[in-house]
N, C-alpha and C. Protein backbone atom coordinates (compact mmCIF):
# COMPACT_ATOMS: atom_id res chain seq x y z
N UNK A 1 155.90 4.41 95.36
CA UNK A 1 156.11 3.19 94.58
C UNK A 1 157.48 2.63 94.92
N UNK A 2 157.55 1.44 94.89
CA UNK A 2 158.96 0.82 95.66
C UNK A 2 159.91 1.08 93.43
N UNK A 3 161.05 1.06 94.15
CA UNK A 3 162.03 0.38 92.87
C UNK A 3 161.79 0.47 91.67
N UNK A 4 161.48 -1.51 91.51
CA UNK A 4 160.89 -1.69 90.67
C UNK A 4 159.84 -1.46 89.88
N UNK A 5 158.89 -0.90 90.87
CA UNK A 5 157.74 -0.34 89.83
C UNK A 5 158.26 1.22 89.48
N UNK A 6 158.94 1.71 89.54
CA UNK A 6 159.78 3.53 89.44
C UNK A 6 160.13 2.96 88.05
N UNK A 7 160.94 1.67 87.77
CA UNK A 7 161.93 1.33 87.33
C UNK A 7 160.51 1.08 85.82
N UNK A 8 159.66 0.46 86.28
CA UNK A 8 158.77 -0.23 85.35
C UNK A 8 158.05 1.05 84.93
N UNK A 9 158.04 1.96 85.61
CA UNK A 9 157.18 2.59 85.15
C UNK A 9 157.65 3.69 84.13
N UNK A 10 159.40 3.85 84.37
CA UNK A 10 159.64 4.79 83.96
C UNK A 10 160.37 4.08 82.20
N UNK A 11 160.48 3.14 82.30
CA UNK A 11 160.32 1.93 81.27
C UNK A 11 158.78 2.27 80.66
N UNK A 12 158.21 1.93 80.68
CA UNK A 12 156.79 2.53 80.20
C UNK A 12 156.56 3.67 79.27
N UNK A 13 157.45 4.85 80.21
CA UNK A 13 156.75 6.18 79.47
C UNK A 13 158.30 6.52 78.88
N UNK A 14 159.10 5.93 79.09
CA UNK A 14 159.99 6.10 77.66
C UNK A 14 160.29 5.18 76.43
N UNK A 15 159.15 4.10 76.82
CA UNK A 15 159.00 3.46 75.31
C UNK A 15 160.23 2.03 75.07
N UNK A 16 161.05 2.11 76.34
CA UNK A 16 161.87 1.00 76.35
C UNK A 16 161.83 -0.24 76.92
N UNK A 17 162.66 -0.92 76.97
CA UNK A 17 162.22 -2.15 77.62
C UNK A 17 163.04 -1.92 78.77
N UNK A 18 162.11 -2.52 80.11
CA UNK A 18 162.64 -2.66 81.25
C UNK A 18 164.41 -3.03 81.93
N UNK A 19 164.74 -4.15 80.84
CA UNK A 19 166.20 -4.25 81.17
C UNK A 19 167.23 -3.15 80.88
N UNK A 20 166.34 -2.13 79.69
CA UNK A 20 167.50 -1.14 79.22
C UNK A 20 167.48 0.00 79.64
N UNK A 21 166.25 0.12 80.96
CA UNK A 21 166.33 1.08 82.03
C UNK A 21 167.45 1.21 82.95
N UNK A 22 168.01 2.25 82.75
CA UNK A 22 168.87 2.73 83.65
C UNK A 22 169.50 3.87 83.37
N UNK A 23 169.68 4.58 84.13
CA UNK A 23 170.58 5.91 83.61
C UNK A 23 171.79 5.83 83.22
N UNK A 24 172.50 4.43 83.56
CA UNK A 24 174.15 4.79 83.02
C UNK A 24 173.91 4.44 81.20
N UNK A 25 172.40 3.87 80.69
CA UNK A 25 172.20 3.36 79.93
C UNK A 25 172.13 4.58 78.71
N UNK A 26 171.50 5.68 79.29
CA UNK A 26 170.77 6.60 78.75
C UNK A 26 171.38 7.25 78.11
N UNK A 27 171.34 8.21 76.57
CA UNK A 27 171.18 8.96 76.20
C UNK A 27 170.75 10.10 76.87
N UNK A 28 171.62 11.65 76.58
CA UNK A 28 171.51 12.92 76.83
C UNK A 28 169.61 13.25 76.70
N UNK A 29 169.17 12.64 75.71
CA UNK A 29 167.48 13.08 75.54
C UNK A 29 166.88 11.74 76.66
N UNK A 30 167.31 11.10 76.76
CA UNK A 30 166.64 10.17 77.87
C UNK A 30 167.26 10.79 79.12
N UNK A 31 168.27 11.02 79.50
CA UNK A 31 167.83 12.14 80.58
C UNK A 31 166.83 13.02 80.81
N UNK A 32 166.63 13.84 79.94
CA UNK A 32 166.30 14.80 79.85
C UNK A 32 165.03 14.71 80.16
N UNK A 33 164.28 13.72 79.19
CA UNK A 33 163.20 13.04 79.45
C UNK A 33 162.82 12.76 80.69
N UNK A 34 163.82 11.90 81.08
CA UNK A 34 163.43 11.43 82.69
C UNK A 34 163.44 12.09 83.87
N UNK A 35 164.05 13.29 83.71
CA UNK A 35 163.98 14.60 84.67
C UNK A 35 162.71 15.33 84.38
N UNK A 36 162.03 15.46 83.20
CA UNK A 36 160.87 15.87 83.08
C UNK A 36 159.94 15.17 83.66
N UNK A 37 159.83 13.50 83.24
CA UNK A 37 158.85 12.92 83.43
C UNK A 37 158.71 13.20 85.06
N UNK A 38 159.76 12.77 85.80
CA UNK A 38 160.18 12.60 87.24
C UNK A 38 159.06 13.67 87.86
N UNK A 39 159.61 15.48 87.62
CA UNK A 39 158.96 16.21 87.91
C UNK A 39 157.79 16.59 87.68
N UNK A 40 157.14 16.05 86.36
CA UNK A 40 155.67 15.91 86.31
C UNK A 40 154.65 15.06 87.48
N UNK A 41 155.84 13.46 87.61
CA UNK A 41 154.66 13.18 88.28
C UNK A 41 155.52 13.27 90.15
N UNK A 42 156.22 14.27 90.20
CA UNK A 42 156.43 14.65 91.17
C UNK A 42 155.45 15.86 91.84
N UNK A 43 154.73 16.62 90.74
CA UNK A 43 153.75 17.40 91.23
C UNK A 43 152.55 16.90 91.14
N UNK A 44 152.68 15.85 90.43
CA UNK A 44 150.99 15.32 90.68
C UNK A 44 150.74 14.59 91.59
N UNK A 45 152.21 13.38 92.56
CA UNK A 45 151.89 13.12 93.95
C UNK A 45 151.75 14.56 94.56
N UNK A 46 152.49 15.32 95.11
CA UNK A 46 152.49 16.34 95.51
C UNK A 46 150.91 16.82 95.60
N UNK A 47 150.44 17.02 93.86
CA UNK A 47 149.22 17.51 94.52
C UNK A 47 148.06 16.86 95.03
N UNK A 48 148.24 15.89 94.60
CA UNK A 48 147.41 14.90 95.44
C UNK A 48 147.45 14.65 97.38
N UNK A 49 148.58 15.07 97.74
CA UNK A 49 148.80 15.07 98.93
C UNK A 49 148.66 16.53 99.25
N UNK A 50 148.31 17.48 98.94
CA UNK A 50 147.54 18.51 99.53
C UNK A 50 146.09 18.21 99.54
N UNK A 51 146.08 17.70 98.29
CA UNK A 51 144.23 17.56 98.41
C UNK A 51 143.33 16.42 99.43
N UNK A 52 144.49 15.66 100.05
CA UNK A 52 144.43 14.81 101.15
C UNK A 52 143.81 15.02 102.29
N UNK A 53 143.00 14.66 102.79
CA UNK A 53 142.55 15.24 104.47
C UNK A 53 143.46 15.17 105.03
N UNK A 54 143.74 16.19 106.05
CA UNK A 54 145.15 16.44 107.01
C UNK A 54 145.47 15.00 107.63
N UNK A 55 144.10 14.77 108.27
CA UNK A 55 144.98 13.26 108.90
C UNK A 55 145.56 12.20 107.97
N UNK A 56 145.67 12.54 106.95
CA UNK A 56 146.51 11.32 106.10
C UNK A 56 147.64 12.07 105.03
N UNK A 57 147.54 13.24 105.81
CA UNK A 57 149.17 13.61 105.12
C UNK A 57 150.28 13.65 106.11
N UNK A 58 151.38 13.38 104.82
CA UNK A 58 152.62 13.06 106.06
C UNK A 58 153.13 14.55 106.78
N UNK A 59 153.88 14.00 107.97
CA UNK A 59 154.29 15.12 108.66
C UNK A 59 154.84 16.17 108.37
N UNK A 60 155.89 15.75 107.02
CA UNK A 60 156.91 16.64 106.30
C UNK A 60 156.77 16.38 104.92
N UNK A 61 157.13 17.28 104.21
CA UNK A 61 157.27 17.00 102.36
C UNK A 61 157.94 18.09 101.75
N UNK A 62 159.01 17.10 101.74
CA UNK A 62 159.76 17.85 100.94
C UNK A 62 160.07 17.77 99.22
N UNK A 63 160.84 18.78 98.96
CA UNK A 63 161.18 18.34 97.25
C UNK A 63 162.69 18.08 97.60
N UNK A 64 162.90 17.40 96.33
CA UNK A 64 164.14 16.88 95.99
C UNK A 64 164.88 17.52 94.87
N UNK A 65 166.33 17.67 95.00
CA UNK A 65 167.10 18.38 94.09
C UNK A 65 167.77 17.19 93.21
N UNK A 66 168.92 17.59 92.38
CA UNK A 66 169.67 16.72 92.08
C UNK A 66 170.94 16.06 92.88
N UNK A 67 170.96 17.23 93.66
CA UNK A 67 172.31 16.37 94.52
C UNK A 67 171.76 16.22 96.08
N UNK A 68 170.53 16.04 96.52
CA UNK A 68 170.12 15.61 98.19
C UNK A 68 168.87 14.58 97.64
N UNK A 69 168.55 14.08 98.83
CA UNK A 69 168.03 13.06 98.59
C UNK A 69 166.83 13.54 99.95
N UNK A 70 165.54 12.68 99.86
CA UNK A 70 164.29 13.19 100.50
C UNK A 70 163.43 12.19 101.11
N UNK A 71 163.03 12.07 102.11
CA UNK A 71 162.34 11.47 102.73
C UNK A 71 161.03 11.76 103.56
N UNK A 72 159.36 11.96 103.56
CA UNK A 72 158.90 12.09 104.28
C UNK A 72 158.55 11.55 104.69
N UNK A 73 158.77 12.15 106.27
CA UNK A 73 157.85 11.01 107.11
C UNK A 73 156.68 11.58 108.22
């Protein structure tokens, strides 16, 4: 999902409005929240891309920590 829809979506499942998304915005439980949510639906792409036929999974997949950043390609 590009950005804005991360941004919209994660607006969504914490019940706020889109402009007051942001982390410098957040509350200690809206973190907290959003590190959960993140990793929930970080395993459900995830598992969806195992359950993928090989030819349409990407080359690499990695996970992401809090301090590196991830890209597959």
């Amino acid at each position: 999902m590009s950005r804005a829809e991360a941004y919209s979506w994660l607006a969504n499942e914490l019940g706020i409005l889109l402009k007051r998304c942001h982390i410098g915005f957040f509350d200690m439980d809206q973190c907290l929240e959003t590190e959960r949510l993140a990793g929930e639906l970080f395993e459900d792409l995830t598992k969806d891309l195992a359950d993928a036929p090989f030819d349409h999974r990407p080359a690499t997949l990695c996970q992401t920590t809090r301090n590196t950043s991830c890209h597959a390609f």
